[in-house]
PDB file of N, CA and C in Angstrom:
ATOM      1  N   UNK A   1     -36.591 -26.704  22.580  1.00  0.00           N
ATOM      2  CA  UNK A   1     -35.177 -26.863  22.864  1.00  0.00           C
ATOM      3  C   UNK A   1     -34.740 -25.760  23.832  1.00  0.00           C
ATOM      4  N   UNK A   2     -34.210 -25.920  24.787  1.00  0.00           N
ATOM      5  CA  UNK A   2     -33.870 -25.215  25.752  1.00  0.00           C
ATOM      6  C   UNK A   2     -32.095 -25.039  25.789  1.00  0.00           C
ATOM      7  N   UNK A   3     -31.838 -24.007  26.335  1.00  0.00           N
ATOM      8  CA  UNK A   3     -30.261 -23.630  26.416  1.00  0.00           C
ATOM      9  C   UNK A   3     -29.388 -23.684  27.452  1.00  0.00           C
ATOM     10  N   UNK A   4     -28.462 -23.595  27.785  1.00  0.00           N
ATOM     11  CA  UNK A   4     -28.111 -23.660  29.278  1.00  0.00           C
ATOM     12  C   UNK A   4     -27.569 -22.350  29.084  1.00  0.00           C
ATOM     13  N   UNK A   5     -27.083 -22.480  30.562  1.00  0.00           N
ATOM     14  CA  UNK A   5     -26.676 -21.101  30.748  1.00  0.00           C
ATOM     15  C   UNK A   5     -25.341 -21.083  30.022  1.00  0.00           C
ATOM     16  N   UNK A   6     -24.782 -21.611  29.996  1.00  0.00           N
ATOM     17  CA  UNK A   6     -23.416 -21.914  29.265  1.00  0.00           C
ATOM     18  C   UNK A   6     -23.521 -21.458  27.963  1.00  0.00           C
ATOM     19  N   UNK A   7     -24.184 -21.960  27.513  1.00  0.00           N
ATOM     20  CA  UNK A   7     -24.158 -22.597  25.682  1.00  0.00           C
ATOM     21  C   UNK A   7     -25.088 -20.802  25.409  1.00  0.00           C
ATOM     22  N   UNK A   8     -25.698 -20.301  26.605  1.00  0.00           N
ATOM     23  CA  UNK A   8     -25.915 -18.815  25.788  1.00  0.00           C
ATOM     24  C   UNK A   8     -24.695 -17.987  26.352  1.00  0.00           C
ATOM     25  N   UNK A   9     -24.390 -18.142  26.387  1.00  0.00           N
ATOM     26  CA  UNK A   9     -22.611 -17.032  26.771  1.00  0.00           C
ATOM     27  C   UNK A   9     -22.022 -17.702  25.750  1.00  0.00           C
ATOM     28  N   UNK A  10     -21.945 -18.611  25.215  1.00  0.00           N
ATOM     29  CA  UNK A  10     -21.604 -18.247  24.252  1.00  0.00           C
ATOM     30  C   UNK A  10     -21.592 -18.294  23.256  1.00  0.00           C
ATOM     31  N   UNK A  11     -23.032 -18.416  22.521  1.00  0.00           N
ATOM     32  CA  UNK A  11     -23.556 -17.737  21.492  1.00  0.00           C
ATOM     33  C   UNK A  11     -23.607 -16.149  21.504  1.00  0.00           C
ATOM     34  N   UNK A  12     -24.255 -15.836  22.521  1.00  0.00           N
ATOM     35  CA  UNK A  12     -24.192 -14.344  22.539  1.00  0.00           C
ATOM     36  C   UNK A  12     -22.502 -13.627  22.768  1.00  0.00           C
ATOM     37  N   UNK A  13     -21.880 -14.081  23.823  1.00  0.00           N
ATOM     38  CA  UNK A  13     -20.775 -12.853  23.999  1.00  0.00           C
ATOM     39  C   UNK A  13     -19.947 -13.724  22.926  1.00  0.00           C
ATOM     40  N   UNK A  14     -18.920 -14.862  23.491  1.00  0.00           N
ATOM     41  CA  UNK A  14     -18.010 -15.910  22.823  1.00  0.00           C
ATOM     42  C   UNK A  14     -17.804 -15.413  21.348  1.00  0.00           C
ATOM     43  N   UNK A  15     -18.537 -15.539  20.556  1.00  0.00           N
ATOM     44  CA  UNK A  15     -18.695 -16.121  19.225  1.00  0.00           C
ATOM     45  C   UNK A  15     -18.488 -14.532  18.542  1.00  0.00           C
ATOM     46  N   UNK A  16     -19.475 -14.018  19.091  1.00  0.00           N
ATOM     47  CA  UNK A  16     -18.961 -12.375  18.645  1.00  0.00           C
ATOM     48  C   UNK A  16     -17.776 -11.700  18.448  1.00  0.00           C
ATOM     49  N   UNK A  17     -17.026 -12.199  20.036  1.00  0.00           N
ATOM     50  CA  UNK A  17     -15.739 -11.744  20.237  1.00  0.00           C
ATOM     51  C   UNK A  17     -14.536 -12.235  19.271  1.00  0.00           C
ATOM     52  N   UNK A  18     -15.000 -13.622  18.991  1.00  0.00           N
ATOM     53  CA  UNK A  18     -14.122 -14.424  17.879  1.00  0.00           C
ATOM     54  C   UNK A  18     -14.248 -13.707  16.853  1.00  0.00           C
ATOM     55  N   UNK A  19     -15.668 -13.517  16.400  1.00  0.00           N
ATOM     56  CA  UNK A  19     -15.627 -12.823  14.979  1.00  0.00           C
ATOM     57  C   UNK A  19     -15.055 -11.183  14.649  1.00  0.00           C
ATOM     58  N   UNK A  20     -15.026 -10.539  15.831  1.00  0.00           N
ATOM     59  CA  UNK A  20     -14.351  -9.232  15.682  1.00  0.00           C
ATOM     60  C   UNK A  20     -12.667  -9.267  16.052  1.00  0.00           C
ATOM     61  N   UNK A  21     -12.156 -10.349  16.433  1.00  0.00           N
ATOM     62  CA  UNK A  21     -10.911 -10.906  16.594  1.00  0.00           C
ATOM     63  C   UNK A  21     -10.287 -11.375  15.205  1.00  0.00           C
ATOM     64  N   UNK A  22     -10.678 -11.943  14.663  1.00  0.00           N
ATOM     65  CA  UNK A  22     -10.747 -12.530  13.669  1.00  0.00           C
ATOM     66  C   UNK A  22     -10.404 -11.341  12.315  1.00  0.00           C
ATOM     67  N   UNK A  23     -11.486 -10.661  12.560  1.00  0.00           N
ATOM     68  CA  UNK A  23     -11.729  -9.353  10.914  1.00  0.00           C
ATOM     69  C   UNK A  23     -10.424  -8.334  11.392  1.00  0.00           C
ATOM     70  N   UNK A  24     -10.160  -8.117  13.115  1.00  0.00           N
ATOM     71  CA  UNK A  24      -9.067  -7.026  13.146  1.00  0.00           C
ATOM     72  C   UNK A  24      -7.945  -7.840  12.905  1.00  0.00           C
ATOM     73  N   UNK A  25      -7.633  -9.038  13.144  1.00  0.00           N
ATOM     74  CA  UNK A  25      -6.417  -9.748  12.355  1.00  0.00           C
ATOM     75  C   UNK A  25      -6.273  -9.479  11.043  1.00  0.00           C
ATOM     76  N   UNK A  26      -7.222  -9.885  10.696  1.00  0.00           N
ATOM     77  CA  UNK A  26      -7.247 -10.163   8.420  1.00  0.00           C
ATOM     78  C   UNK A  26      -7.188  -8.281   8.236  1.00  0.00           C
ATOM     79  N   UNK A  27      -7.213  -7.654   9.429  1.00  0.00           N
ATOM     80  CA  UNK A  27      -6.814  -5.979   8.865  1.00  0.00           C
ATOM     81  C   UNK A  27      -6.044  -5.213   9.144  1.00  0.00           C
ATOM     82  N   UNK A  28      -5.070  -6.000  10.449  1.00  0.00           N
ATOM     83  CA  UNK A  28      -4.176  -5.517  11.032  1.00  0.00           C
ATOM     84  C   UNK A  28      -2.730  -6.196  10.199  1.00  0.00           C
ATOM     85  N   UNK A  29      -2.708  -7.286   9.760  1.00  0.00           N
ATOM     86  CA  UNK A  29      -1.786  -8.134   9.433  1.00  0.00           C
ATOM     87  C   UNK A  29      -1.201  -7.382   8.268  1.00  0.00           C
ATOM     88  N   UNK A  30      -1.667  -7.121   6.990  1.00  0.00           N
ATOM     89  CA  UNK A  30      -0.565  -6.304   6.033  1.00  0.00           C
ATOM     90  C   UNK A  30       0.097  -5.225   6.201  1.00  0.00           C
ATOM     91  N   UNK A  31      -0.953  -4.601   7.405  1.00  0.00           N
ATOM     92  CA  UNK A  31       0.148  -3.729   7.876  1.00  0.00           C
ATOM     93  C   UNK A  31       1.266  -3.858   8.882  1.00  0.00           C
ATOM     94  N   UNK A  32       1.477  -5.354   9.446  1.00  0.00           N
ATOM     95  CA  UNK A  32       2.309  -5.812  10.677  1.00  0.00           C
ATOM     96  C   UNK A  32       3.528  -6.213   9.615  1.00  0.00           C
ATOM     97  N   UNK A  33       2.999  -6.871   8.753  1.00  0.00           N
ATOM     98  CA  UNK A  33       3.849  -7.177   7.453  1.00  0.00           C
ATOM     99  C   UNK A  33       4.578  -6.502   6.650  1.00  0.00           C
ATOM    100  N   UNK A  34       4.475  -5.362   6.692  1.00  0.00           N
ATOM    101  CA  UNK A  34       4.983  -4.212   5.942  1.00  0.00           C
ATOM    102  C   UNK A  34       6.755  -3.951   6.327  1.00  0.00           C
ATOM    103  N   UNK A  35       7.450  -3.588   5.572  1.00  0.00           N
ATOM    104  CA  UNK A  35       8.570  -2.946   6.438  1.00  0.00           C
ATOM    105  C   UNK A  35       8.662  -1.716   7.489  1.00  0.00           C
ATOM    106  N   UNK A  36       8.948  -1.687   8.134  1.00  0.00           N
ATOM    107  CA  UNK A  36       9.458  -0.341   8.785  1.00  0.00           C
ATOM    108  C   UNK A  36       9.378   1.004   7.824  1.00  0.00           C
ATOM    109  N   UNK A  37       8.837   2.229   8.083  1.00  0.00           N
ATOM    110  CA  UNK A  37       8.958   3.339   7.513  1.00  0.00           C
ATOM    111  C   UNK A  37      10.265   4.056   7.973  1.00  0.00           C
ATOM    112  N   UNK A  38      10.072   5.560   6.585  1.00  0.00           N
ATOM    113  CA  UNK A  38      11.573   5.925   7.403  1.00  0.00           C
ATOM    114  C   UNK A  38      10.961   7.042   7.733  1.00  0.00           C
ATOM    115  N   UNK A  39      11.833   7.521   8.736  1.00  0.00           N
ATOM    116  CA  UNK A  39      11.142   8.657   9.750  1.00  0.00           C
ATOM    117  C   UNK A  39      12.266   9.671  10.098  1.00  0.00           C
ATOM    118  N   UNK A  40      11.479  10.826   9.960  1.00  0.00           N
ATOM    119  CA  UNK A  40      12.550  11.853  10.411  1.00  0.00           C
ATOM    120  C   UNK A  40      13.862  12.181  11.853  1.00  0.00           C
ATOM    121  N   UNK A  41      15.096  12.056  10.991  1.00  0.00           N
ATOM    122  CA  UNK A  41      15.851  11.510  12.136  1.00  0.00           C
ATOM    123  C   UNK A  41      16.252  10.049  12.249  1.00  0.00           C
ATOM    124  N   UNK A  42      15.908   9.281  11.693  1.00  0.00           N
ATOM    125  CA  UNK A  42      16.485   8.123  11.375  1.00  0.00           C
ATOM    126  C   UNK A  42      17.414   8.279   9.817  1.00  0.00           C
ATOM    127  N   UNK A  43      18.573   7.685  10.473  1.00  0.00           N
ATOM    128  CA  UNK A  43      19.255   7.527   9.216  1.00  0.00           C
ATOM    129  C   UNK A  43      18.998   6.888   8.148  1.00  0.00           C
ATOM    130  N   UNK A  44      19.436   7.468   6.764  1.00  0.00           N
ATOM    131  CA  UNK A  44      18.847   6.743   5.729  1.00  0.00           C
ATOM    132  C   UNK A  44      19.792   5.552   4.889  1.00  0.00           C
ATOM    133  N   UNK A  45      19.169   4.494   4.804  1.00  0.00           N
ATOM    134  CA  UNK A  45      19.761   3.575   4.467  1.00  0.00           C
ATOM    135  C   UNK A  45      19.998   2.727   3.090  1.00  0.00           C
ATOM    136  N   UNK A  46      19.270   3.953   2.069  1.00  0.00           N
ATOM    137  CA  UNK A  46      19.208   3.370   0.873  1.00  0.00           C
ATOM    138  C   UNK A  46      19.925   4.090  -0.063  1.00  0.00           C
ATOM    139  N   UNK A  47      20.162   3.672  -1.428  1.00  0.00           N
ATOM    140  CA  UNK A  47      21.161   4.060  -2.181  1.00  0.00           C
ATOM    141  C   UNK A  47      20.003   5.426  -2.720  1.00  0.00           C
ATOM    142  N   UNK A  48      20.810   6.514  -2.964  1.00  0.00           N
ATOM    143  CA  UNK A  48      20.861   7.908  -3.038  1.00  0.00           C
ATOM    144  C   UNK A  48      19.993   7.660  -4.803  1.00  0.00           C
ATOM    145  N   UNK A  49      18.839   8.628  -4.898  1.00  0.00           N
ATOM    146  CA  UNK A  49      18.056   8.373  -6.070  1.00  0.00           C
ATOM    147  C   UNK A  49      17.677   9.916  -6.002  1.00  0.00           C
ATOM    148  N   UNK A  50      17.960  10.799  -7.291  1.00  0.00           N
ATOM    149  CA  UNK A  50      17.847  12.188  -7.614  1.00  0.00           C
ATOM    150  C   UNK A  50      17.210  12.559  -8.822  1.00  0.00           C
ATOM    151  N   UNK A  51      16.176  12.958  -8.274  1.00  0.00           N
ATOM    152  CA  UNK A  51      15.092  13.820  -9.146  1.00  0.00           C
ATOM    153  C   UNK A  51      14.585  14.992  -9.106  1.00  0.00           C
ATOM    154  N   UNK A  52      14.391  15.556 -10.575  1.00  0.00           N
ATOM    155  CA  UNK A  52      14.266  16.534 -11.343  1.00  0.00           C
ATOM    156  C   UNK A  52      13.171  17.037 -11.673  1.00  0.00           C
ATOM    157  N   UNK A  53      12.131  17.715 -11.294  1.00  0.00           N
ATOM    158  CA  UNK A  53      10.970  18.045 -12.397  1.00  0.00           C
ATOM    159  C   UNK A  53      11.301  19.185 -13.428  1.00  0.00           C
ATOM    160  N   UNK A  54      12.867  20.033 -13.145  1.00  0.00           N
ATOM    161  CA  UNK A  54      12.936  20.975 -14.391  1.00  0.00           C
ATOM    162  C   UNK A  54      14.541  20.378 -14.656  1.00  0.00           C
ATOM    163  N   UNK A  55      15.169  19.610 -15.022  1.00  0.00           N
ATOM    164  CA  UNK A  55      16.368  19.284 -15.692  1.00  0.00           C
ATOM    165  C   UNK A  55      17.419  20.632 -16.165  1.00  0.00           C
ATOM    166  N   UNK A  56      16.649  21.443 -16.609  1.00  0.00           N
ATOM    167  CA  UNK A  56      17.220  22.496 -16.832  1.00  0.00           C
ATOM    168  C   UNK A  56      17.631  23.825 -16.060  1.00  0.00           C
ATOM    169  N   UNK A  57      17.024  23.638 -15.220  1.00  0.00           N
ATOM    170  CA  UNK A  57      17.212  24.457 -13.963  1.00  0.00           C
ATOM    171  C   UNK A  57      18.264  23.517 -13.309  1.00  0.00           C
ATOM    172  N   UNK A  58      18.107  22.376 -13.329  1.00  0.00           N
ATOM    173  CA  UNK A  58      19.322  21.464 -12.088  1.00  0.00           C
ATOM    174  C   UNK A  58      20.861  21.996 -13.226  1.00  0.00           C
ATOM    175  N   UNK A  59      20.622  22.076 -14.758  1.00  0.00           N
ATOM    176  CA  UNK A  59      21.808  22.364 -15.279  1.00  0.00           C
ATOM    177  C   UNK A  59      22.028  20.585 -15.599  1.00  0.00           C
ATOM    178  N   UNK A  60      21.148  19.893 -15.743  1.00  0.00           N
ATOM    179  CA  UNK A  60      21.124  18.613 -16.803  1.00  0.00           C
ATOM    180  C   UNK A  60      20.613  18.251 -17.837  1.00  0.00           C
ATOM    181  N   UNK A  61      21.423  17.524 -18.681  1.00  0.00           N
ATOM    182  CA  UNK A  61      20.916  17.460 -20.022  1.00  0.00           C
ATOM    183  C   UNK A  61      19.402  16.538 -19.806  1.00  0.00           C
ATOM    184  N   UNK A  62      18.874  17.110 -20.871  1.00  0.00           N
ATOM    185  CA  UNK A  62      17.152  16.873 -21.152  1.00  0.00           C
ATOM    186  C   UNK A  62      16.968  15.559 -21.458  1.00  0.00           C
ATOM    187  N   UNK A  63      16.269  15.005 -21.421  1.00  0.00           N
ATOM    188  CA  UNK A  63      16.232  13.639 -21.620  1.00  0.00           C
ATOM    189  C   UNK A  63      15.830  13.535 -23.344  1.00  0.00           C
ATOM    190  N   UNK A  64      16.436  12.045 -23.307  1.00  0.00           N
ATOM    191  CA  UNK A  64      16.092  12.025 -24.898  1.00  0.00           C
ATOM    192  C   UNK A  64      15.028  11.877 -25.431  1.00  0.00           C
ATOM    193  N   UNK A  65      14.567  12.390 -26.812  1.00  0.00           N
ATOM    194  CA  UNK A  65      13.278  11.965 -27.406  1.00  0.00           C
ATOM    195  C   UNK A  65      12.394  10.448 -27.695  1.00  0.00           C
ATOM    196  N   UNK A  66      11.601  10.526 -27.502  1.00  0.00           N
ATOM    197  CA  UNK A  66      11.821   8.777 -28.165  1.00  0.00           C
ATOM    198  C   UNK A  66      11.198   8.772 -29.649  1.00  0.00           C
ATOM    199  N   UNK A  67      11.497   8.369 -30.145  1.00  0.00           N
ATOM    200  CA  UNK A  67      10.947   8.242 -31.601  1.00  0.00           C
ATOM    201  C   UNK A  67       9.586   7.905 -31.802  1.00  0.00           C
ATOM    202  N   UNK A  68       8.728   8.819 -32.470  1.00  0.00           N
ATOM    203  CA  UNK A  68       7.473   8.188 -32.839  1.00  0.00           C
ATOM    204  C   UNK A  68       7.121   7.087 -33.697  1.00  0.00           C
ATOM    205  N   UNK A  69       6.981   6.136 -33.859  1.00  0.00           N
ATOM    206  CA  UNK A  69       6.268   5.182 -34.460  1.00  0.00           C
ATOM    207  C   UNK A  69       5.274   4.750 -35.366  1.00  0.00           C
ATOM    208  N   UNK A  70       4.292   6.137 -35.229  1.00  0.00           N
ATOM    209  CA  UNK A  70       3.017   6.016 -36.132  1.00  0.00           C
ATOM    210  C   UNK A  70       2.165   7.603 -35.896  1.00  0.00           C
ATOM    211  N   UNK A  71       0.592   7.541 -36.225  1.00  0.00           N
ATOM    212  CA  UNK A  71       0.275   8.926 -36.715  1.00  0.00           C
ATOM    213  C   UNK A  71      -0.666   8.830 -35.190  1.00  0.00           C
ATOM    214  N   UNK A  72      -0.711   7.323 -34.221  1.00  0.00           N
ATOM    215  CA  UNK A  72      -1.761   7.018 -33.223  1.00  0.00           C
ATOM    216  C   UNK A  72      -0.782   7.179 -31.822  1.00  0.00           C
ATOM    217  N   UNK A  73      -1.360   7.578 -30.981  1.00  0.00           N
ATOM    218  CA  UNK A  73      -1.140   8.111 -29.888  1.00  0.00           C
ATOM    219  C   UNK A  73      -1.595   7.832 -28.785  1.00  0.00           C
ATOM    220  N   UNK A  74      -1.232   7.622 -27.816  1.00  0.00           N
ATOM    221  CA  UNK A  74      -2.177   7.692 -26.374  1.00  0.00           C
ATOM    222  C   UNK A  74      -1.551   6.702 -25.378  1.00  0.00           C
ATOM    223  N   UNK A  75      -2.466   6.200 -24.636  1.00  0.00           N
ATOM    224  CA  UNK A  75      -2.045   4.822 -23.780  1.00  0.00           C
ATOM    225  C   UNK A  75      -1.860   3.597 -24.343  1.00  0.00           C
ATOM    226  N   UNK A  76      -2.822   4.073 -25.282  1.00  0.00           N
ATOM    227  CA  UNK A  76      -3.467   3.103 -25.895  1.00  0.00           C
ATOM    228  C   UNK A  76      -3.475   2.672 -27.583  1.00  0.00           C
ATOM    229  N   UNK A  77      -2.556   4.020 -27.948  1.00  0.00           N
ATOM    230  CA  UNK A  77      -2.349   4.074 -29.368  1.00  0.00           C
ATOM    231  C   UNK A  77      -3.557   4.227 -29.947  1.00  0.00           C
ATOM    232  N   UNK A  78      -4.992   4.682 -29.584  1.00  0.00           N
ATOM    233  CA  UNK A  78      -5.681   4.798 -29.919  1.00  0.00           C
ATOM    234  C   UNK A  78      -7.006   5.863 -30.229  1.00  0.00           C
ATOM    235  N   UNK A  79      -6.206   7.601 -30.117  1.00  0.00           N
ATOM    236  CA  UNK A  79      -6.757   8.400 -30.524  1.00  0.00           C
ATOM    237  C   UNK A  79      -6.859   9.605 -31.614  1.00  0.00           C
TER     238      UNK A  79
END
């Protein structure tokens, strides 16, 4: 079986090019999809959210306890 000149351009270059066309789509796309980031100097457009890692230093009350339940513990209630 013989090839033409055709039909090897594009097996060899053609087909390649599709397939690396192809994988940078399926890897470029969730990130085309994404929203917009926010960036320094752009105004901010979302409702105002304030956090604490010492409550007591900000001069706010501590958060409440939650009640224990049992003598088991964990993620998983299970140690």
């Amino acid at each position: 079986m013989t090839l033409t000149v055709l039909e090897t351009i594009l097996y060899l270059a053609v087909a390649p090019v599709v397939i690396y066309v192809v994988i940078a789509l399926l890897v470029a796309l969730p990130k085309l999809a994404r929203r917009p980031k926010h960036r320094p100097g752009d105004p901010w457009n979302y409702a105002p959210l304030w956090w604490t890692a010492n409550p007591a230093g900000a001069q706010l009350p501590a958060a409440a306890e939650h009640p224990r339940t049992g003598d088991r513990g964990g993620a998983r209630g299970n140690w």
